[in-house]
Protein backbone atom coordinates (compact mmCIF):
# COMPACT_ATOMS: atom_id res chain seq x y z
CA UNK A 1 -8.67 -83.62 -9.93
CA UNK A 2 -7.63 -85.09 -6.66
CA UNK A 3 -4.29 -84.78 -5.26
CA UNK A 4 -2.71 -86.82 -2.32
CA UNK A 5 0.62 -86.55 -0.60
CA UNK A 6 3.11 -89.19 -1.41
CA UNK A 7 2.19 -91.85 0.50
CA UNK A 8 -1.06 -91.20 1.27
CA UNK A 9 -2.49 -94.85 1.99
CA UNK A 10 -6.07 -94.07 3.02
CA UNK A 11 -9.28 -92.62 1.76
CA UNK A 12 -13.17 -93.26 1.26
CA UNK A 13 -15.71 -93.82 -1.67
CA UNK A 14 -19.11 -93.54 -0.64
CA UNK A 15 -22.14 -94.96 -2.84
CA UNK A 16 -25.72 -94.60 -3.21
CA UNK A 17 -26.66 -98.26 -3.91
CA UNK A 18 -30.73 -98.91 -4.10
CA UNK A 19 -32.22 -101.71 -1.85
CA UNK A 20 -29.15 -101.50 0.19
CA UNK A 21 -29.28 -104.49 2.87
CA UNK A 22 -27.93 -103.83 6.79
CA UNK A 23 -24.27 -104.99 7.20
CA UNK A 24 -23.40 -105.78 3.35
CA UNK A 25 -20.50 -108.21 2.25
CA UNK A 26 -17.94 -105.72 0.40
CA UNK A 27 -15.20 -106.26 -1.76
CA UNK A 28 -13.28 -103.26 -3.20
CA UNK A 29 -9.96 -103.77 -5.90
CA UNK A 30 -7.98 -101.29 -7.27
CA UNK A 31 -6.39 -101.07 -10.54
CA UNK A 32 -3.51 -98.77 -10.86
CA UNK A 33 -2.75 -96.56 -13.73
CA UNK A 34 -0.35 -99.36 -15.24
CA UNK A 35 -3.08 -102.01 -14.76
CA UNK A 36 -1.95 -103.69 -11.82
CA UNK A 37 -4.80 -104.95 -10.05
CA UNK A 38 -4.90 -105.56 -5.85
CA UNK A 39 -7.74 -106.59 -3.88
CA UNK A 40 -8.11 -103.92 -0.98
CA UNK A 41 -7.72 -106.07 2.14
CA UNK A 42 -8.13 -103.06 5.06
CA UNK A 43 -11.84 -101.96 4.33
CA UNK A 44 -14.01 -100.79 6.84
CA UNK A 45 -17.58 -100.50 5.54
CA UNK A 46 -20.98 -98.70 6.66
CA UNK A 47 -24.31 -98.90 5.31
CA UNK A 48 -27.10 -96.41 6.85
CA UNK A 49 -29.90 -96.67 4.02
CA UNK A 50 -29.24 -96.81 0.50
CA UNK A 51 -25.54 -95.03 1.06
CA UNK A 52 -22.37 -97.09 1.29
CA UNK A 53 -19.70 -95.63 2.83
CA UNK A 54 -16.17 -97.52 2.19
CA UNK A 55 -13.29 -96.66 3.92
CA UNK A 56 -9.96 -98.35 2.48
CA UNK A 57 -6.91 -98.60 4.70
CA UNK A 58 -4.43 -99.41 2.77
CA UNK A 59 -4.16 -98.80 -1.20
CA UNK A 60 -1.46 -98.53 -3.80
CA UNK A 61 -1.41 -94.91 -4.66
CA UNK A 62 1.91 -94.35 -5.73
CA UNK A 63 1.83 -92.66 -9.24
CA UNK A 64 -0.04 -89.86 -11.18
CA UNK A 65 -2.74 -91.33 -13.98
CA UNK A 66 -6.02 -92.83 -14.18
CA UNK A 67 -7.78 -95.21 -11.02
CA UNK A 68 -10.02 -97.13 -11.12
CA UNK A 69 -11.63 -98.63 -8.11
CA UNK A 70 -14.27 -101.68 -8.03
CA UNK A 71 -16.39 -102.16 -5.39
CA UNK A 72 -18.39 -105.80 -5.44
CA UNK A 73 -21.48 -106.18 -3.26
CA UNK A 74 -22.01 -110.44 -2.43
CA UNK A 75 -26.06 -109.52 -3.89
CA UNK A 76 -25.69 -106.93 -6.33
CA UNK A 77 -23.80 -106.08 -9.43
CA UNK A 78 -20.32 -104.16 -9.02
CA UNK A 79 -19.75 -100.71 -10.02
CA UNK A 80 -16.58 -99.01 -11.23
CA UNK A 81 -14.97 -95.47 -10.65
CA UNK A 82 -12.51 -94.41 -12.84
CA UNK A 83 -10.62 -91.23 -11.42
CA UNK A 84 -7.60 -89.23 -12.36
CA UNK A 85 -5.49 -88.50 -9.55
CA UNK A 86 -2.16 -86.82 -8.83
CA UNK A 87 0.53 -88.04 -6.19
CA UNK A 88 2.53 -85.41 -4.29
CA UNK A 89 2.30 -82.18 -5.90
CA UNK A 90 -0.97 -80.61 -5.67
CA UNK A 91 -0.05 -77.59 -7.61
CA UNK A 92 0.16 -79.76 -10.87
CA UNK A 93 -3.85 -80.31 -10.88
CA UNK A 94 -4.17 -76.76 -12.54
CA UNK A 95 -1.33 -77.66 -14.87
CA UNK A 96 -3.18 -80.91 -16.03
CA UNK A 97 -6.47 -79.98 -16.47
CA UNK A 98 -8.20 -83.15 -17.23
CA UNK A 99 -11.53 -83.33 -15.46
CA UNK A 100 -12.32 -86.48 -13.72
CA UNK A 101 -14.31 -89.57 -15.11
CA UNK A 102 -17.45 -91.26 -13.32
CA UNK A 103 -18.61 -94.39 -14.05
CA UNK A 104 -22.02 -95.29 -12.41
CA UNK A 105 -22.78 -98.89 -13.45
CA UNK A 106 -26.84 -100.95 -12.67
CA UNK A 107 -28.31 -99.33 -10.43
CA UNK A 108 -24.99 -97.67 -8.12
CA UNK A 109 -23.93 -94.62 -8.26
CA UNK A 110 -21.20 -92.48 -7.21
CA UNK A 111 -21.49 -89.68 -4.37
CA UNK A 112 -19.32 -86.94 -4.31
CA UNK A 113 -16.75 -84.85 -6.57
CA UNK A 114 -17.36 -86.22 -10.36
């Protein structure tokens, strides 16, 4: 399970996303573990084939529980990523124990630690 300092306001998802095109229109939203949803507005984004690499700047990681992050391509369908992830102590992820969920919706997938 991933753990982040208190605070920590910026991180990367990267996707493999088929038929990827050059320079892609992204939008990426983040709903917090008590279902508040926010529209990521700092989001740099790369494309070199089919992988999408998404870097957000700014995100609302303030409490332990269950993300999930949506990222919304303008000609394709979006994909979610639901992941469990501890704020400030990382010595609680071997207390918690619950193994992280990946949710690979048509056609893109996740890349990385499932």
């Amino acid at each position: 399970m991933p753990s982040f300092p208190v605070g920590t306001r910026r991180f990367a998802i990267v996707a493999r996303v088929p038929g990827l095109a050059p320079h892609p229109k992204v939008l990426v939203s983040v709903s917090t573990p008590d279902n508040a949803t926010t529209v990521c507005e700092h989001v740099q984004v790369d494309a070199v084939g089919d992988h999408l690499l998404v870097t957000i700047g700014v995100t609302p990681l303030i409490e332990d529980g269950i993300y999930r992050f949506e990222v919304a391509l303008t000609a394709q369908p979006s994909a979610s990523i639901d992941r469990p992830i501890v704020i400030g102590d990382p010595q609680r992820q071997a207390r918690l124990g619950t193994p992280g969920a990946v949710l690979s919706l048509r056609g893109i997938h996740h890349v990385g630690p499932g």
